[in-house]
Protein backbone atom coordinates (compact mmCIF):
# COMPACT_ATOMS: atom_id res chain seq x y z
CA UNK A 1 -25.26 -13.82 -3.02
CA UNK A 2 -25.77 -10.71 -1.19
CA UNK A 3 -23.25 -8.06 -2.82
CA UNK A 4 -22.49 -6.94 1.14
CA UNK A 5 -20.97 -10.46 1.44
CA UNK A 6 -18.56 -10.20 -1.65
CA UNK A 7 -16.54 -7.51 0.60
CA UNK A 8 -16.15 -9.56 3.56
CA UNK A 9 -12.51 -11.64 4.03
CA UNK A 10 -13.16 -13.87 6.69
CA UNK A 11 -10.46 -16.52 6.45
CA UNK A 12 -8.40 -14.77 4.32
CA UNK A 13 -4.60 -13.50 5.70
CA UNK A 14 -3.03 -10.08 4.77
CA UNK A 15 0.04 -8.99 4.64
CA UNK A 16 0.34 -5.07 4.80
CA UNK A 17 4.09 -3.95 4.76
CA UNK A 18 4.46 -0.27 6.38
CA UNK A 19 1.40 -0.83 8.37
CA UNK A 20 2.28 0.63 11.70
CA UNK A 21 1.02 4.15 10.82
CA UNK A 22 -0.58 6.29 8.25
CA UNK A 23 -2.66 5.08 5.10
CA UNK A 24 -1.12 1.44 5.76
CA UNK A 25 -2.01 1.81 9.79
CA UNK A 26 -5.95 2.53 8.39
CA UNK A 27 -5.35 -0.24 5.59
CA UNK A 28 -4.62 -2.95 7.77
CA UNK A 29 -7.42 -2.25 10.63
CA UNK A 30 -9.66 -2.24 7.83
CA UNK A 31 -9.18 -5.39 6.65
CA UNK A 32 -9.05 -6.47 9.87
CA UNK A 33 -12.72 -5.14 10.43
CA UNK A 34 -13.79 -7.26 7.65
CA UNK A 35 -12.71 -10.39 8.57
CA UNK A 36 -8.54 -10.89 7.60
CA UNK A 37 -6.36 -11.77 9.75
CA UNK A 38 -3.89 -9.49 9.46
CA UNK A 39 0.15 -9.11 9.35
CA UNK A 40 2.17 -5.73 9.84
CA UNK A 41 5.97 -5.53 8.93
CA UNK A 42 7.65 -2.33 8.77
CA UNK A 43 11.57 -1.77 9.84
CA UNK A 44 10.80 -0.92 13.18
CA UNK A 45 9.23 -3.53 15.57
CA UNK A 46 8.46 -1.62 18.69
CA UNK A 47 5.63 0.61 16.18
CA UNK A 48 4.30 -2.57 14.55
CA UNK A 49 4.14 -3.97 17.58
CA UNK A 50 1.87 -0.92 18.99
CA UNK A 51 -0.36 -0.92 15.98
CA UNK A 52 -0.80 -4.78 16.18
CA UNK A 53 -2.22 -4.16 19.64
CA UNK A 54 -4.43 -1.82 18.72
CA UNK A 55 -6.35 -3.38 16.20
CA UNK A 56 -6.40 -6.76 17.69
CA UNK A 57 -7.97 -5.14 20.88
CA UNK A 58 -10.64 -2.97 18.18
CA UNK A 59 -11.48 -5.80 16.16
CA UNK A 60 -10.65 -8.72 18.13
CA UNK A 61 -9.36 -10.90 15.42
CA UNK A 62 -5.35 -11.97 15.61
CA UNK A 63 -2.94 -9.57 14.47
CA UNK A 64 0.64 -10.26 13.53
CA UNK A 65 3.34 -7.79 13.90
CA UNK A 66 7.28 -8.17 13.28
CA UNK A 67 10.31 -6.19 11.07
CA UNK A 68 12.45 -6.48 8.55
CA UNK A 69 14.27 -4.23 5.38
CA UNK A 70 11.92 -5.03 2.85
CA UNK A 71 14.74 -3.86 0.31
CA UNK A 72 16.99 -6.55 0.66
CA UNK A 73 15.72 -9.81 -0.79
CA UNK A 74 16.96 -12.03 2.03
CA UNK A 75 15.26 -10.46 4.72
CA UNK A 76 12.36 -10.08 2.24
CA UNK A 77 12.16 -13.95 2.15
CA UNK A 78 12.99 -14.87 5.58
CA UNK A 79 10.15 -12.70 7.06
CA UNK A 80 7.48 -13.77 4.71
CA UNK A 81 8.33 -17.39 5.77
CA UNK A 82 8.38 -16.25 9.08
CA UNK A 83 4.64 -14.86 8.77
CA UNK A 84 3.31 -17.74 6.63
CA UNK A 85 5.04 -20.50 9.07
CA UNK A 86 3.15 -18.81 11.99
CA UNK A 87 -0.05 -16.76 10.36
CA UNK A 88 -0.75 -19.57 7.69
CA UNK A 89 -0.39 -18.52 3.60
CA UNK A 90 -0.72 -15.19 2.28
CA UNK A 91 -3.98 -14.40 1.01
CA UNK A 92 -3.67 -10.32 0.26
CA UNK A 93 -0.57 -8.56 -0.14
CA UNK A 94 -0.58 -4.68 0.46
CA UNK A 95 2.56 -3.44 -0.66
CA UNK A 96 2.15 0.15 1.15
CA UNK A 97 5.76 1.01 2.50
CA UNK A 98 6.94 4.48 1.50
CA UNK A 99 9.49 7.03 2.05
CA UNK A 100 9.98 10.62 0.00
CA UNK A 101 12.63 13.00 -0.53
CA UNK A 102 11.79 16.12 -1.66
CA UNK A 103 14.24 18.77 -3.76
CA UNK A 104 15.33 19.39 -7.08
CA UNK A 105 17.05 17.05 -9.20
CA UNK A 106 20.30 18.92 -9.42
CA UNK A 107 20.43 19.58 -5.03
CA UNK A 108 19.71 15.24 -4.91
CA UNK A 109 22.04 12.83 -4.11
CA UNK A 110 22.44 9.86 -5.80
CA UNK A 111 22.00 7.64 -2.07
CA UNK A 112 18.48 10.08 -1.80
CA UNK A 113 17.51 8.78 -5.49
CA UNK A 114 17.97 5.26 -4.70
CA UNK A 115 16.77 5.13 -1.29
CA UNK A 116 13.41 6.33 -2.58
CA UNK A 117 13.10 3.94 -5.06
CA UNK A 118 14.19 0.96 -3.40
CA UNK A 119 11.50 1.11 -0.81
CA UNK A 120 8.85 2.68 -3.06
CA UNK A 121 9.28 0.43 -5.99
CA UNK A 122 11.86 -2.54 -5.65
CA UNK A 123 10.25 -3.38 -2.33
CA UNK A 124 7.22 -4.55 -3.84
CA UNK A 125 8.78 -6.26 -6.80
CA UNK A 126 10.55 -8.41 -3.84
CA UNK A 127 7.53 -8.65 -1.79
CA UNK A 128 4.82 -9.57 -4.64
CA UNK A 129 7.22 -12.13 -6.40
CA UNK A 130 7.20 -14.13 -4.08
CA UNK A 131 3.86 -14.02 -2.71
CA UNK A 132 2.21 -13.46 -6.56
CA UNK A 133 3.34 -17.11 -7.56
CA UNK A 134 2.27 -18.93 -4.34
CA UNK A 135 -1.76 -17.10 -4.50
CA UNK A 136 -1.48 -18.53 -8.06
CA UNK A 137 -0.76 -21.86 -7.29
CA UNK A 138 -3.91 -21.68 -4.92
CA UNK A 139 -5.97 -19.95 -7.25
CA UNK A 140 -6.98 -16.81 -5.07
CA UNK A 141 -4.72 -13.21 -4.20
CA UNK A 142 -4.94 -9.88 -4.28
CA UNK A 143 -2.00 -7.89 -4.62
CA UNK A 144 -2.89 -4.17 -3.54
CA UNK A 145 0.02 -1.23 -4.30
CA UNK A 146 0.41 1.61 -3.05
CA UNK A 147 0.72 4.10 -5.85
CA UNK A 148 0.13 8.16 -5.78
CA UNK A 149 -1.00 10.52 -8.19
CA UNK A 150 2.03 11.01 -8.85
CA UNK A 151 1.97 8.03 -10.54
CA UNK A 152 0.23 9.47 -13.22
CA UNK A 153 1.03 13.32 -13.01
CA UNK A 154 4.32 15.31 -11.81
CA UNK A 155 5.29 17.66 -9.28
CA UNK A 156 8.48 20.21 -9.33
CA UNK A 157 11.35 18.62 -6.51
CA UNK A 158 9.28 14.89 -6.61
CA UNK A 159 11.77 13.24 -9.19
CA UNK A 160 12.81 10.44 -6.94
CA UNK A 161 8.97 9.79 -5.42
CA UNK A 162 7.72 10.58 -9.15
CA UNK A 163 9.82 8.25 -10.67
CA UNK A 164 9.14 5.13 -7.93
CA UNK A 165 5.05 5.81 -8.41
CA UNK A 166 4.96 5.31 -12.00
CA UNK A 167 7.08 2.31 -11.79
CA UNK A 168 4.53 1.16 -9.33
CA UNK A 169 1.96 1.82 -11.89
CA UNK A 170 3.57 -0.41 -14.53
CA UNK A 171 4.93 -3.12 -12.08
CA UNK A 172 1.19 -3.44 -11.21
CA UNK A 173 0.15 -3.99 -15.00
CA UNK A 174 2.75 -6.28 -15.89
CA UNK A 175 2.16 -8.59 -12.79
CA UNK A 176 -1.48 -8.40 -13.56
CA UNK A 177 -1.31 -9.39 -16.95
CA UNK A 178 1.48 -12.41 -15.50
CA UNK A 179 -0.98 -13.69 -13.52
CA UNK A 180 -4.75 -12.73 -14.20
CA UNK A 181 -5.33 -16.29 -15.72
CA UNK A 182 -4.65 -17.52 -12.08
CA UNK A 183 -7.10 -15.97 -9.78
CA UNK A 184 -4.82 -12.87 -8.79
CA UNK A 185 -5.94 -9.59 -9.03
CA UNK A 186 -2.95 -7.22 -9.05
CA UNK A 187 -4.02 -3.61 -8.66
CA UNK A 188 -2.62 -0.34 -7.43
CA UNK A 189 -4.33 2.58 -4.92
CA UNK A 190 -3.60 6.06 -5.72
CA UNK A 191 -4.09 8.48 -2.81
CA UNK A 192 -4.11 11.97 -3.48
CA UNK A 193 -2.95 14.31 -0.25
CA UNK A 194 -3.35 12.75 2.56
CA UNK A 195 -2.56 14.00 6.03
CA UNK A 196 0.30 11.27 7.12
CA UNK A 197 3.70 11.83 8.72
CA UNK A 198 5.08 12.11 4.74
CA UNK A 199 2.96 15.13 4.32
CA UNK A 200 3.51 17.14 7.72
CA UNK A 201 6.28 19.37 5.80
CA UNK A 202 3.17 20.30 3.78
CA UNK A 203 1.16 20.65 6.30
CA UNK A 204 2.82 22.48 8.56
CA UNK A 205 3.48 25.09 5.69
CA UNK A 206 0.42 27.29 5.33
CA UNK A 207 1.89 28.41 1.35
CA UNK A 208 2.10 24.95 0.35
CA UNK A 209 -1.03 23.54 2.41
CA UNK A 210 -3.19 26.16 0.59
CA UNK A 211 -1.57 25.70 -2.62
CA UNK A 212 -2.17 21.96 -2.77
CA UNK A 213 -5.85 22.65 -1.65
CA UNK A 214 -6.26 25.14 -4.03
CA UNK A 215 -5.24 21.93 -7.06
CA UNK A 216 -8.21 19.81 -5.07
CA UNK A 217 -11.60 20.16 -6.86
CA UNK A 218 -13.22 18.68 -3.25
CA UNK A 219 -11.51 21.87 -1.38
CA UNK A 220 -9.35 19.80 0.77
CA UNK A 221 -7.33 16.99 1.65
CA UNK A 222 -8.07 13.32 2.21
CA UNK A 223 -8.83 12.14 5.77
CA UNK A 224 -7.20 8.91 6.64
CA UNK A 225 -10.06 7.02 6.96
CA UNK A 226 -11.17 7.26 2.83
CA UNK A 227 -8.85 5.06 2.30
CA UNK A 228 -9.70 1.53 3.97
CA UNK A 229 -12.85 1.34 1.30
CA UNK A 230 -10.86 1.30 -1.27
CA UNK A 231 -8.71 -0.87 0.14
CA UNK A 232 -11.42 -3.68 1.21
CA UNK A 233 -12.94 -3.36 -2.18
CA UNK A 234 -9.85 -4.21 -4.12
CA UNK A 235 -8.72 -7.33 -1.14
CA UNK A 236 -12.19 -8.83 -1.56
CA UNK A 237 -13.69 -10.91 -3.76
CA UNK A 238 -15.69 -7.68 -4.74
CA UNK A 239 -13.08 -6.70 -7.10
CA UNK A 240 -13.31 -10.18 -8.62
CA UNK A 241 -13.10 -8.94 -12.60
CA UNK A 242 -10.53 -5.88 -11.56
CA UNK A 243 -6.84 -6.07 -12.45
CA UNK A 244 -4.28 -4.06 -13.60
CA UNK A 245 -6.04 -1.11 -12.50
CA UNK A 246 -5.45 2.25 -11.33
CA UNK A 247 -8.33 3.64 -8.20
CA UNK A 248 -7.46 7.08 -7.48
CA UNK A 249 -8.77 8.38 -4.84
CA UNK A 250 -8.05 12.11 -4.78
CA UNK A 251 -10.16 14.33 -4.27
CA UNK A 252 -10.75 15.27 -8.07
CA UNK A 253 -7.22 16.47 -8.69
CA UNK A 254 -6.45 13.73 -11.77
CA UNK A 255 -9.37 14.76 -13.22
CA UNK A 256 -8.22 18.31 -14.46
């Protein structure tokens, strides 16, 4: 078998939640480009709508869009049946949607504490249990999280964010270890910075721009487009004998 072929999901069906812009927007054209045919959710229809579009017309395989709160369990089912009645089964899950709140822990609310972590953390929970046990009974899945350094590592005025990502972390090793007899791979990306619409009050702040550059062995930040092989990798039969890990992709930071 020619290794080139392992990354390649023709036939295969994703689901990427948050994929109308940012690391999940790049996530889902790439596996698009290699074959998937792909579904967006998000909470706003009229953006996954616009994303679907665009990658259908760049890759010019079928693209799914539609909406839902991925925090509350009901909508969480109804949408997934909704995708799978019209998209066919779930092959790859990417649980990517994400908000942050930044401040201290003392100046947060308790609404800002659990807003964070039900999109960042119980979101996926909903989303993978019900996908996880359906790939199982077929044999094949990939469940792909969306983790952060932080998973691993802390930042001053992150608790909320801080707290969701390492739960993330150890969601994605229990489910893998629930299901790696079963031919599902349950594994979790961990970008370092990355210029999305979560960053831009970093960004736009030349202090805290430089002094997150200056924590980056690489000298800078992560372009959007360093994610998808990462992504593709762990959808694809590639990743094959790879669960319940962590793939940072940071730019050296973890490594200090």
């Amino acid at each position: 078998m020619n290794v080139l072929n392992s990354f390649r999901l023709d036939g295969r069906r994703a689901l990427v939640t948050g994929g109308s812009r940012g690391l999940g927007r790049v996530i889902a054209e790439a596996l698009s480009q290699a074959g998937a045919e792909v579904a967006i959710v998000s909470r706003n229809l009229a953006d996954c709508e616009a994303a679907a579009l665009e990658i259908a017309e760049s890759t010019g395989r079928g693209t799914y869009a539609t909406h839902a709160d991925l925090t509350q369990s009901d909508q969480v089912a109804k949408v997934i049946a909704q995708v799978q009645a019209d998209l066919g089964p779930i092959d790859i899950l990417v649980n990517n949607a994400g908000i942050n709140t930044r401040g201290l822990a003392h100046e947060l609310t308790e609404e800002d504490f659990d807003a964070v972590i039900a999109i960042n953390l119980k979101a996926p929970f909903l989303c993978s249990r019900i996908l996880g046990p359906q790939m199982c009974e077929r044999g094949w899945g990939r469940v792909i999280n969306i983790g952060s350094i932080l998973s691993s590592v802390a930042i001053a005025g992150r608790a909320p964010y801080c707290s969701a990502k390492a739960g993330v972390a150890n969601l994605t090793r229990v489910l893998a270890l629930e299901w790696a007899q079963q031919g599902v791979t349950v594994n979790t990306i961990c970008p370092g910075p990355f210029a999305t619409d979560m960053n831009k009050p970093l960004l736009e702040d030349p202090e805290k721009y430089k002094a997150f550059v200056a924590k980056i062995p690489m000298g800078r930040w992560g372009e959007l487009h360093e994610i998808a092989g990462a992504a593709v990798f762990l959808a694809s039969d590639a990743s094959s004998f790879v669960t319940g890990s962590m793939l940072t992709v940071d730019g050296g930071w973890t490594a200090q």
